[in-house]
Protein backbone atom coordinates (compact mmCIF):
# COMPACT_ATOMS: atom_id res chain seq x y z
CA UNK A 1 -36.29 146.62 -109.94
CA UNK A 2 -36.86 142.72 -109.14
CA UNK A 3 -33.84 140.76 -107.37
CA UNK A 4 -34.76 137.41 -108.53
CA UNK A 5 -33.33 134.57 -106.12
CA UNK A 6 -31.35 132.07 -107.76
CA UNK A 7 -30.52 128.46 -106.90
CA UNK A 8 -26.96 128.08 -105.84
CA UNK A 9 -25.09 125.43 -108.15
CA UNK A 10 -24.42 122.45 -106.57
CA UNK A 11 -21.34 120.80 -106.62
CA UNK A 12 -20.11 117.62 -107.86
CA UNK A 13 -19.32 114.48 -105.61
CA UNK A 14 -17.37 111.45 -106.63
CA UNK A 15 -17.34 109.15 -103.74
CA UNK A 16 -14.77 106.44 -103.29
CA UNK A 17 -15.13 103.03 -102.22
CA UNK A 18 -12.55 99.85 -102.30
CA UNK A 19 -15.35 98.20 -105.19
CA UNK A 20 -16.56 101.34 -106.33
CA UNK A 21 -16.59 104.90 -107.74
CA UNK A 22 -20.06 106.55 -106.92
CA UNK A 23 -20.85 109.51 -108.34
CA UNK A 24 -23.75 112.78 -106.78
CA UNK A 25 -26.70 113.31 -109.09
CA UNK A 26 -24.68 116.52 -110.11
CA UNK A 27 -22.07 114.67 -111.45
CA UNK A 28 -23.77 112.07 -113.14
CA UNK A 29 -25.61 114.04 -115.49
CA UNK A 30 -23.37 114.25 -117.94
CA UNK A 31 -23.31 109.93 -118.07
CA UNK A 32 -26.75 109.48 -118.46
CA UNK A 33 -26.55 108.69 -121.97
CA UNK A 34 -23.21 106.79 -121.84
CA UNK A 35 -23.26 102.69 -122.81
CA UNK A 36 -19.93 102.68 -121.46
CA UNK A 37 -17.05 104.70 -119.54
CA UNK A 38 -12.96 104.85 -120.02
CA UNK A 39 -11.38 105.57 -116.48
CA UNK A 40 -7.50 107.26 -116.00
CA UNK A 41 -5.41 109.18 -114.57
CA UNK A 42 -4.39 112.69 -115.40
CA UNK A 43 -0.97 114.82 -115.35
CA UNK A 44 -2.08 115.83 -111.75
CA UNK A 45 -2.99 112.43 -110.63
CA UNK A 46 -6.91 113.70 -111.14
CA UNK A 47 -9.41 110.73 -111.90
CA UNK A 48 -10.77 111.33 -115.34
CA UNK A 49 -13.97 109.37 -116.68
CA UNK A 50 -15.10 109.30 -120.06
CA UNK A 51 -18.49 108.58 -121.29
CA UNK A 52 -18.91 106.59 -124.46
CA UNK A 53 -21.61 106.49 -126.56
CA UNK A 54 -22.57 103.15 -127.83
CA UNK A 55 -22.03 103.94 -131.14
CA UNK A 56 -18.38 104.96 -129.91
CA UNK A 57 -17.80 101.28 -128.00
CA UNK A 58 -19.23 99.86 -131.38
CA UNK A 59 -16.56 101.35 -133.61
CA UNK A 60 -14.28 98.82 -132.24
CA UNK A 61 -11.43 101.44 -131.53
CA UNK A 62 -11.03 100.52 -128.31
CA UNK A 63 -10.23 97.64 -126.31
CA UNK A 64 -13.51 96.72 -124.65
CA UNK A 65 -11.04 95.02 -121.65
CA UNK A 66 -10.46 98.67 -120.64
CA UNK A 67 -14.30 99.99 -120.69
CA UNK A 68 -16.56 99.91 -117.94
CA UNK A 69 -20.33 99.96 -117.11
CA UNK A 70 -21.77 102.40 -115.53
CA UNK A 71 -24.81 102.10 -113.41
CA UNK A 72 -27.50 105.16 -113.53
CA UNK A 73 -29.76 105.43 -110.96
CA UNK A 74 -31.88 108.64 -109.93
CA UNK A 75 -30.14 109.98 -108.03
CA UNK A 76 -26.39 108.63 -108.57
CA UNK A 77 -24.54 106.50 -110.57
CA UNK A 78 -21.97 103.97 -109.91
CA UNK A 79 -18.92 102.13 -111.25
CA UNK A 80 -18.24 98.87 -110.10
CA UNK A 81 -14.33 97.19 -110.59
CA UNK A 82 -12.66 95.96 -107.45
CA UNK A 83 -9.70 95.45 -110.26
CA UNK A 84 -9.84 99.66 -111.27
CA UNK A 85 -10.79 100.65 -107.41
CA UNK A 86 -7.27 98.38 -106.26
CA UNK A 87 -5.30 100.25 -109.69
CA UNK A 88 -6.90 103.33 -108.30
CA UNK A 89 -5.65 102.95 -104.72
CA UNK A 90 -2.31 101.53 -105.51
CA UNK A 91 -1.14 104.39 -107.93
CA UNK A 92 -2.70 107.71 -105.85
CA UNK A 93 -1.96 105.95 -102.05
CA UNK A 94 -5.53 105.72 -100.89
CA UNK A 95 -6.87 103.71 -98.31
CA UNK A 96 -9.63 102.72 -100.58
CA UNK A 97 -12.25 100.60 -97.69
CA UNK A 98 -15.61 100.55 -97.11
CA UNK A 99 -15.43 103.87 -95.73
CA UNK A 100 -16.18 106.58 -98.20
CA UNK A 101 -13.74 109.24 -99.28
CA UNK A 102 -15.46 112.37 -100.81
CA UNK A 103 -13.82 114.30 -103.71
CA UNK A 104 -15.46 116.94 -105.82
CA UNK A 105 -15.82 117.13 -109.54
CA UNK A 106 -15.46 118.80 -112.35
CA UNK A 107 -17.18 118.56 -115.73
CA UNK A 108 -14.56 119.56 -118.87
CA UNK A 109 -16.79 120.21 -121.69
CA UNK A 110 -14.14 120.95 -123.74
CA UNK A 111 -12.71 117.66 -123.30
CA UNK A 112 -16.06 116.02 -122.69
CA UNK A 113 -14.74 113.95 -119.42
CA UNK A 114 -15.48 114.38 -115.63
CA UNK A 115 -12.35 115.08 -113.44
CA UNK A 116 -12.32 113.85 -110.20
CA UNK A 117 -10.31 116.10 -107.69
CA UNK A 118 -7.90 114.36 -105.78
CA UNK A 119 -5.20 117.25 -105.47
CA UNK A 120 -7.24 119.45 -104.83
């Protein structure tokens, strides 16, 4: 019989900045094909992005005020709002600075959105 070594999964990492939410290679995969992103807060004062499509920003069903870009790089992504980063910090009491806080992540397929765990 063969034990065949396996790769450990690797965990999601949001990282949060006072202009920024950056997110680990792990947990940008599932953005990779977003145009845009819709950021909130959850029940359990979780962060919760969703990626758009563009064919989703197109419909015109939302208010394109409240989406976001999101920046993919190879090896992380970013979102940039000083406005949603102040929101962010004001209504969970973070010391948002340019010091990074680390929180992991979760991806809900069922609810297609990344959770970012700040009760955890």
């Amino acid at each position: 019989m063969i034990s065949w070594w396996t790769a450990k999964e690797k965990n999601g990492t949001a990282t949060l900045y006072n202009s920024n939410i950056t997110l680990n290679k792990v947990a940008s995969v599932p953005f990779e094909f977003a145009n845009r992103v819709q950021v909130g807060l959850d029940e359990n004062n979780n962060i919760v992005i969703e990626p758009l499509s563009k064919e989703r920003v197109e419909r015109g069903d939302f208010d394109e005020y409240n989406l976001l870009e999101i920046k993919i790089k190879p090896s992380y992504s970013r979102i940039c709002s000083t406005e949603l980063m102040n929101f962010l910090g004001e209504k969970l009491k973070l010391a948002l600075s340019t010091e990074p806080l680390r929180f992991e992540t979760i991806w809900e397929e069922e609810n297609n959105h990344l959770v970012i765990q700040i009760k955890k």
